[in-house]
Protein backbone atom coordinates (compact mmCIF):
# COMPACT_ATOMS: atom_id res chain seq x y z
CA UNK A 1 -10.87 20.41 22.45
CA UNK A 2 -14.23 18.91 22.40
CA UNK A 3 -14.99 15.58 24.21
CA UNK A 4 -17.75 13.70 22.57
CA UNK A 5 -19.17 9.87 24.35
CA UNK A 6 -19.80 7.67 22.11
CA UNK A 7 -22.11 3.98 22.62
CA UNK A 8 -21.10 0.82 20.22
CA UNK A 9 -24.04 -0.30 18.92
CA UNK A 10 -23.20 -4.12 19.25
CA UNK A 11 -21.46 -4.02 22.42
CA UNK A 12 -23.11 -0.55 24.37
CA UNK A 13 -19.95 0.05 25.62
CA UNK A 14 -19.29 4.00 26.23
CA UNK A 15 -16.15 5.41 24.95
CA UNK A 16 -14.66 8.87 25.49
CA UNK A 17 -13.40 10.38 22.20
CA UNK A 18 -11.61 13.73 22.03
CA UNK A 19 -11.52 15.84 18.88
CA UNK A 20 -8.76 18.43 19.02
CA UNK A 21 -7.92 20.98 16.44
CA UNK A 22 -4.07 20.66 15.52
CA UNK A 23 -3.53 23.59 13.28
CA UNK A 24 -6.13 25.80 12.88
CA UNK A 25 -5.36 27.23 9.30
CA UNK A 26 -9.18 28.58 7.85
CA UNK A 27 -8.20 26.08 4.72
CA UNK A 28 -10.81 26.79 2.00
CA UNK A 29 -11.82 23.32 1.31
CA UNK A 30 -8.60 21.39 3.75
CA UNK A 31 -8.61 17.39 2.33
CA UNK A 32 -6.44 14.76 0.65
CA UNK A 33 -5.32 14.16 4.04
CA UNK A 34 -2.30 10.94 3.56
CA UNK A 35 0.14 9.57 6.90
CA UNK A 36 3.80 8.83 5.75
CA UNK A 37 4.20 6.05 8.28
CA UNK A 38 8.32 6.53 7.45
CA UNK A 39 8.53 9.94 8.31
CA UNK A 40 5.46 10.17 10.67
CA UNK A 41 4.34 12.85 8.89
CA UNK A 42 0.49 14.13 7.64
CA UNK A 43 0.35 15.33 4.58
CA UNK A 44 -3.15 17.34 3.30
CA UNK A 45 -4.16 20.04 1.01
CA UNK A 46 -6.17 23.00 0.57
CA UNK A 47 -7.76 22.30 -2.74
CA UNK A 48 -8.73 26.03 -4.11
CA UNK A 49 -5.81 27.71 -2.40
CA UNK A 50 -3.28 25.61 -4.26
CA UNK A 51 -1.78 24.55 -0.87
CA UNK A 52 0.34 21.53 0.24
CA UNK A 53 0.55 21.31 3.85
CA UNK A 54 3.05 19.14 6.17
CA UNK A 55 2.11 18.35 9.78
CA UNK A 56 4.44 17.01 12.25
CA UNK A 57 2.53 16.18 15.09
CA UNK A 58 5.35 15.15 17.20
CA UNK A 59 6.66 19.05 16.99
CA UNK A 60 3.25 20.92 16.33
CA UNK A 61 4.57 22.45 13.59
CA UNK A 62 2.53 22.97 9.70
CA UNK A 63 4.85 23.52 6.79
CA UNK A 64 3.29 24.68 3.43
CA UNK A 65 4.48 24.86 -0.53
CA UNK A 66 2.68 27.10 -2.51
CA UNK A 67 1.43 24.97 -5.69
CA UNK A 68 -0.06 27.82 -8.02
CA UNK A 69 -3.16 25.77 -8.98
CA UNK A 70 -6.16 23.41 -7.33
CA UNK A 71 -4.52 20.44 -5.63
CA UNK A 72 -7.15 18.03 -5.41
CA UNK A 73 -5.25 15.22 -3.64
CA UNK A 74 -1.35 13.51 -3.23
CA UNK A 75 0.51 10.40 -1.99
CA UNK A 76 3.93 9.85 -1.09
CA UNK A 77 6.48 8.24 -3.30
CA UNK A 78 8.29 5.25 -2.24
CA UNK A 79 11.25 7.19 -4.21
CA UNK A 80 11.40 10.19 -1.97
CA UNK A 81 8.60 13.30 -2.88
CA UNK A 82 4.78 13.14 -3.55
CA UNK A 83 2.70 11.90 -6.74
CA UNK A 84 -0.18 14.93 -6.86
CA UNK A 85 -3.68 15.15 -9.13
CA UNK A 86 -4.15 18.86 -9.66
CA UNK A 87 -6.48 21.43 -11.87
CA UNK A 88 -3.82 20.05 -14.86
CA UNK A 89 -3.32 16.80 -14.09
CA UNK A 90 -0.81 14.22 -12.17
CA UNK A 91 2.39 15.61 -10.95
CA UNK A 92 5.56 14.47 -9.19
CA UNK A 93 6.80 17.21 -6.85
CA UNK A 94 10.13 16.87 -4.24
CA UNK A 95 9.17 19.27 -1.55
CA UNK A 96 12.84 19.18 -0.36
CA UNK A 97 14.41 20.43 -3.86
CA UNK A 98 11.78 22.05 -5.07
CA UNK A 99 11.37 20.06 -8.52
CA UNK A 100 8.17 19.07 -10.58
CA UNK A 101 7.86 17.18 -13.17
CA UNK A 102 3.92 17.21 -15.01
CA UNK A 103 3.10 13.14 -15.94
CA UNK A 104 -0.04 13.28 -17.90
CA UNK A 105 -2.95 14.98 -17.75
CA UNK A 106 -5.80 12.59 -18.84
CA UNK A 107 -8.78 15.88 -19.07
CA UNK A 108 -7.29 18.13 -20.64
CA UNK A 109 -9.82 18.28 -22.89
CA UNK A 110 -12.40 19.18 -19.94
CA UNK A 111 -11.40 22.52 -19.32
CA UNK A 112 -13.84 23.08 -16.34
CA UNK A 113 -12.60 20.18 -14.52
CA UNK A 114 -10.43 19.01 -11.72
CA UNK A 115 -8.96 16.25 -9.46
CA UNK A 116 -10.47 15.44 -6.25
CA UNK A 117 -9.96 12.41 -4.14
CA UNK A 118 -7.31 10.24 -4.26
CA UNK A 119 -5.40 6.83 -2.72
CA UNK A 120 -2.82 4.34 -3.30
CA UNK A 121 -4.07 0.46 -3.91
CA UNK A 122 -2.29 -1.85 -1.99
CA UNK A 123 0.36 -2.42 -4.54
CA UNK A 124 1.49 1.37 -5.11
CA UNK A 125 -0.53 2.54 -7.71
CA UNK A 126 -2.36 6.20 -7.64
CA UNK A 127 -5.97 6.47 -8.04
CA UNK A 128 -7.76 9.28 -8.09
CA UNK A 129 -10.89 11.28 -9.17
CA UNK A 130 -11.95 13.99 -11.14
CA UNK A 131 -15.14 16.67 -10.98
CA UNK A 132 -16.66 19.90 -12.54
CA UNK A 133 -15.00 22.92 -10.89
CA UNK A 134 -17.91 25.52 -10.03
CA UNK A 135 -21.17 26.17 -12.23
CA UNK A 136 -23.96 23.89 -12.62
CA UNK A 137 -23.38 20.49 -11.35
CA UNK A 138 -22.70 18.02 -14.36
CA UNK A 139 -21.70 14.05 -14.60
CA UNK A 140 -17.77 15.03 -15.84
CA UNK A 141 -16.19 13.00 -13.21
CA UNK A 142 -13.81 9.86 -13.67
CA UNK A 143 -12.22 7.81 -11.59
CA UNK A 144 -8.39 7.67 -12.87
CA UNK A 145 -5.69 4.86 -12.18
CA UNK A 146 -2.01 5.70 -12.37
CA UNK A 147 0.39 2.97 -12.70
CA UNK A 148 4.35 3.42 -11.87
CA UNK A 149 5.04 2.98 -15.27
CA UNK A 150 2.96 6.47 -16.84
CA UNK A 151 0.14 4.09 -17.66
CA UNK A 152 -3.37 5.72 -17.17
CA UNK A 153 -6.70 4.29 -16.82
CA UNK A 154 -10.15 5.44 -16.37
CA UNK A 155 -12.71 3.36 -14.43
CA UNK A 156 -16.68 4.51 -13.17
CA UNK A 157 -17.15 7.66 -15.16
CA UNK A 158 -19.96 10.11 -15.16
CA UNK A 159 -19.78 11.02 -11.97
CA UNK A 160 -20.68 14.56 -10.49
CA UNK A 161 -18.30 14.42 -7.23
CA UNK A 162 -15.75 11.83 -7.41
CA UNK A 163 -15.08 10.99 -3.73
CA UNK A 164 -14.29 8.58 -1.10
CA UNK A 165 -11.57 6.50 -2.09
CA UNK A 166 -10.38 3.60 0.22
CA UNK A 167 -9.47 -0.10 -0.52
CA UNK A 168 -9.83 -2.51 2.15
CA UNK A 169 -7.15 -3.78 4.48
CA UNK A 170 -6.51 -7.06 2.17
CA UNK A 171 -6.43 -5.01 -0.81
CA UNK A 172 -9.55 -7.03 -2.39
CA UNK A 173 -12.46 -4.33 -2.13
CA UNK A 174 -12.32 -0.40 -3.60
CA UNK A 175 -14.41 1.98 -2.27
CA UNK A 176 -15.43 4.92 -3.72
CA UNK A 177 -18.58 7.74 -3.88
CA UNK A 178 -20.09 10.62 -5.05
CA UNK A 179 -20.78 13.56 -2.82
CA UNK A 180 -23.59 15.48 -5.04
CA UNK A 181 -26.75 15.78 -2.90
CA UNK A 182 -29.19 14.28 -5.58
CA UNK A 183 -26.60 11.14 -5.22
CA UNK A 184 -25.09 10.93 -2.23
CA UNK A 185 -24.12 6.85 -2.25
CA UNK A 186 -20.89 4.82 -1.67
CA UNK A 187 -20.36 2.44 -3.67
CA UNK A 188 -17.97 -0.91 -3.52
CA UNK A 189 -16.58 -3.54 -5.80
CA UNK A 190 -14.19 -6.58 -6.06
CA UNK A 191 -10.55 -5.53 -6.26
CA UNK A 192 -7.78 -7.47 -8.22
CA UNK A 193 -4.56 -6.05 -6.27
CA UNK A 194 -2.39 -8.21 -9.20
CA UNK A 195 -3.40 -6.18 -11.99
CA UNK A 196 -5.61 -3.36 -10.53
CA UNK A 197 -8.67 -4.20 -11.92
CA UNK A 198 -11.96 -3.33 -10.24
CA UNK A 199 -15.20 -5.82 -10.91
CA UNK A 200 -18.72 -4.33 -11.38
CA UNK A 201 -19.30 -1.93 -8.38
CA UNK A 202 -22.89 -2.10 -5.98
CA UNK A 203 -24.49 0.27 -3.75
CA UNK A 204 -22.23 0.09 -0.07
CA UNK A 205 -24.23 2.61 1.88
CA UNK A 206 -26.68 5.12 0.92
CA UNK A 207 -25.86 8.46 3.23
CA UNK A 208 -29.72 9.43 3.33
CA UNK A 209 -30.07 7.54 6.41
CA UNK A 210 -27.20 10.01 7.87
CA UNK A 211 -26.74 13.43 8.46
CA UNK A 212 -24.05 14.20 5.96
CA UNK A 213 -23.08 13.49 2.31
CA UNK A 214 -20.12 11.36 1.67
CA UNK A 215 -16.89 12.97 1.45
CA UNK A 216 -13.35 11.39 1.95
CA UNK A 217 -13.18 7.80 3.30
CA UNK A 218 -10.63 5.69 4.55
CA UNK A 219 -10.44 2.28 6.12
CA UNK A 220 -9.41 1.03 9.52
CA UNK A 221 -7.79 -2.45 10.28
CA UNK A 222 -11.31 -4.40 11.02
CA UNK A 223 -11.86 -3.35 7.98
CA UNK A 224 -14.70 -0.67 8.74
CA UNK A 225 -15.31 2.38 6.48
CA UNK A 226 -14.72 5.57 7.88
CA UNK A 227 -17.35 8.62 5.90
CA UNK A 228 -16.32 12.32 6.49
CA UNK A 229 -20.36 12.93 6.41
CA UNK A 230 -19.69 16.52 4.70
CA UNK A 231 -22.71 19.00 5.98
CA UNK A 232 -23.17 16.95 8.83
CA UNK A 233 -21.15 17.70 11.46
CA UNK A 234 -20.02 14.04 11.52
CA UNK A 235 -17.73 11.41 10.81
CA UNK A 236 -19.46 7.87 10.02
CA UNK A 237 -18.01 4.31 10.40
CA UNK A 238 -19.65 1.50 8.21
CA UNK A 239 -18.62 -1.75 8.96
CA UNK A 240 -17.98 -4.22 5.66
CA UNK A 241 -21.91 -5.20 5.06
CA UNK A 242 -22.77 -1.51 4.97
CA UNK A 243 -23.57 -0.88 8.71
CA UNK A 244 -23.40 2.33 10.99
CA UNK A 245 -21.16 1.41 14.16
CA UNK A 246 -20.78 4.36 15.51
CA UNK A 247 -20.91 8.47 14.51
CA UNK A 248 -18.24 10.88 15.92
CA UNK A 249 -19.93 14.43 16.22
CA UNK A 250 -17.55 17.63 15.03
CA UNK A 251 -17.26 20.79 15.93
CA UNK A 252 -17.48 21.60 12.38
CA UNK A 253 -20.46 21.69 9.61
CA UNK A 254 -17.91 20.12 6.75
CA UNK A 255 -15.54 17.34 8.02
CA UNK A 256 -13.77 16.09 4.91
CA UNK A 257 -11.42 13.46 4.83
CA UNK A 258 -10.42 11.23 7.73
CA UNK A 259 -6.64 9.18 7.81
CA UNK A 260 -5.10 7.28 10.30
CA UNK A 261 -1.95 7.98 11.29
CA UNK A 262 0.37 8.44 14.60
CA UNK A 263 2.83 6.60 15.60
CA UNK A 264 0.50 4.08 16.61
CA UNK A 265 -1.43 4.24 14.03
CA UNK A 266 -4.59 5.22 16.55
CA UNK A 267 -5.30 9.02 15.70
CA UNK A 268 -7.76 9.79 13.35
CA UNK A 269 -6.67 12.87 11.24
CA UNK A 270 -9.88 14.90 10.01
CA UNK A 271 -9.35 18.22 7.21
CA UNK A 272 -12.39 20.72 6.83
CA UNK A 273 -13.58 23.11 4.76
CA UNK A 274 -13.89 26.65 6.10
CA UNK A 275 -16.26 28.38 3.25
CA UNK A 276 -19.36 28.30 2.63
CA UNK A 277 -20.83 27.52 6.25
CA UNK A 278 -23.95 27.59 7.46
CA UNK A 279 -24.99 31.33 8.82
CA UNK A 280 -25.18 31.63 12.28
CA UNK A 281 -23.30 28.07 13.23
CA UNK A 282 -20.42 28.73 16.10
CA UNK A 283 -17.53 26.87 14.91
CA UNK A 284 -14.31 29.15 14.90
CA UNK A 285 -12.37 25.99 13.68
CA UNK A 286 -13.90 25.25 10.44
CA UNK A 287 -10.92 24.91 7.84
CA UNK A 288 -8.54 23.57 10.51
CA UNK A 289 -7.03 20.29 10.64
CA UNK A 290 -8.63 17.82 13.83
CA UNK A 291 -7.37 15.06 15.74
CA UNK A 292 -9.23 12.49 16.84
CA UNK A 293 -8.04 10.35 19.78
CA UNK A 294 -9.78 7.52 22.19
CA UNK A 295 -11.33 5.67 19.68
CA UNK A 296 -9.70 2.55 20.26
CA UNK A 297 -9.02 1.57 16.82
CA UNK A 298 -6.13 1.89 14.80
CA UNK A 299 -5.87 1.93 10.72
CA UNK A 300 -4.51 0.95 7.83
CA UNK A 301 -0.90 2.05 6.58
CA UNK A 302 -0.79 3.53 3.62
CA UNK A 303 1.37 2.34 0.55
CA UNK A 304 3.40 4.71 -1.17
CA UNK A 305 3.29 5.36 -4.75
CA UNK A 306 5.75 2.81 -6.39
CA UNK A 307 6.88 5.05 -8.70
């Protein structure tokens, strides 16, 4: 456990965080990190291993189904199962029975790409991002919305690293980014929960002025952005007008995707990537899942798929 003191800005108030590692599996690239609020459950991934993991924090125990292929990112189904966005596409999958079902696969012309990132809007549907698997770096990504009835639609294309996907607490603002170091910038538009449509998007927060590039995001309920700053050894919240309140140093180089979740809704859940690290950098943990406690915030509950 490390315990990291941390001073808000407006108020220089100290508060005493701790950042605990919860399972330490040496994921690949761990993300996708989602709370089922019903079953008080934390559901991530480990992208290149083809791994769905379960964490129940109440017992300390890590269940994971072996997928075959890159799982980029998941939500829960109001139905009972998950919705995933893997190397071929979305998927439903029941954990319990076993069953999959492939929906569509929108790239399947792009044999080099992948999903990434992913969230639910506030009304259920699945969005999520894809990105050039290995090799030189190109602008392949899209940004994918899946409706509960099989509709799909592509939004903010050529993208190298589709990332950071969050919607604010009233449902009215999307967030997303891209991670690629000549980029690096989160971007935010208008959000039509009704119908799902995003308006033209504008620069949020440019990560230069951080330590890390932008990685997963999510929200909490004053409606601050919360960066996993990826190569920074950081987590980042932004409030709305693109502000740093606060940075949460990790014991880790590559923090990756942050979620609120507990029964309270007050833990901040943090994946990490475990390859390619730094030489020489101490940090036995890297590719475990973290907890992050004492921050005296909670977040946003996430909607399940509606499908």
């Amino acid at each position: 456990m490390v315990i990291v003191q941390i001073t808000i800005p407006r108020s220089g108030a100290q508060v005493i965080v701790k950042v605990e590692c919860i399972v330490d599996a040496h994921a690949m690239v761990g993300e996708g990190a989602v709370w089922d609020h019903r079953a008080e459950r934390l559901w991530w991934v480990d992208i290149p291993a083809g791994l769905i993991h379960c964490h129940d924090p109440a017992a300390s125990e890590n269940q994971t189904f072996e997928w075959g292929e890159p799982v980029g990112c998941l939500a829960v189904r109001q139905s009972g199962g998950l919705i995933l966005a893997t190397r071929s596409g979305f998927h439903f999958f029941d954990p319990v029975t076993g069953e999959r079902r492939s929906l569509a696969d929108p790239e399947s012309h792009l044999l080099e790409n992948r999903f990434n990132d992913g969230v639910t809007d506030s009304q259920g549907r699945f969005w999520a991002g894809t990105m050039k698997q290995g090799g030189e770096p190109q602008r392949l990504g899209t940004f994918y919305r899946y409706d509960s009835d099989g509709t799909v639609t592509a939004h903010f294309d050529k993208v190298y690293t589709t990332n950071g996907l969050a919607f604010s607490p009233d449902g009215g603002r999307i967030y997303f980014s891209d991670s690629n170091p000549q980029v690096r910038t989160i971007w935010v538009a208008e959000y039509d929960p009704d119908t799902g449509t995003p308006g033209p998007p504008h620069v949020f927060f440019d990560t230069r002025q951080v330590a890390g590039r932008p990685d997963g995001g999510t929200v909490d309920a004053d409606g601050c952005y919360w960066m996993a700053g990826v190569s920074g050894w950081q987590l980042v919240r932004i409030t709305p007008d693109g502000k740093v309140d606060r940075i949460v140093e990790m014991p880790v180089e590559k923090p990756t995707k942050p979620m609120f979740g507990g029964s309270n809704m007050d833990v901040l859940f943090v994946t990490s990537i475990g390859i390619g690290l730094t030489d020489g950098t101490d940090q036995p943990k890297a590719g475990g899942l973290f907890a992050v406690t004492g921050l005296g915030l909670t977040g946003v509950p996430q909607t399940p798929f509606a499908g």
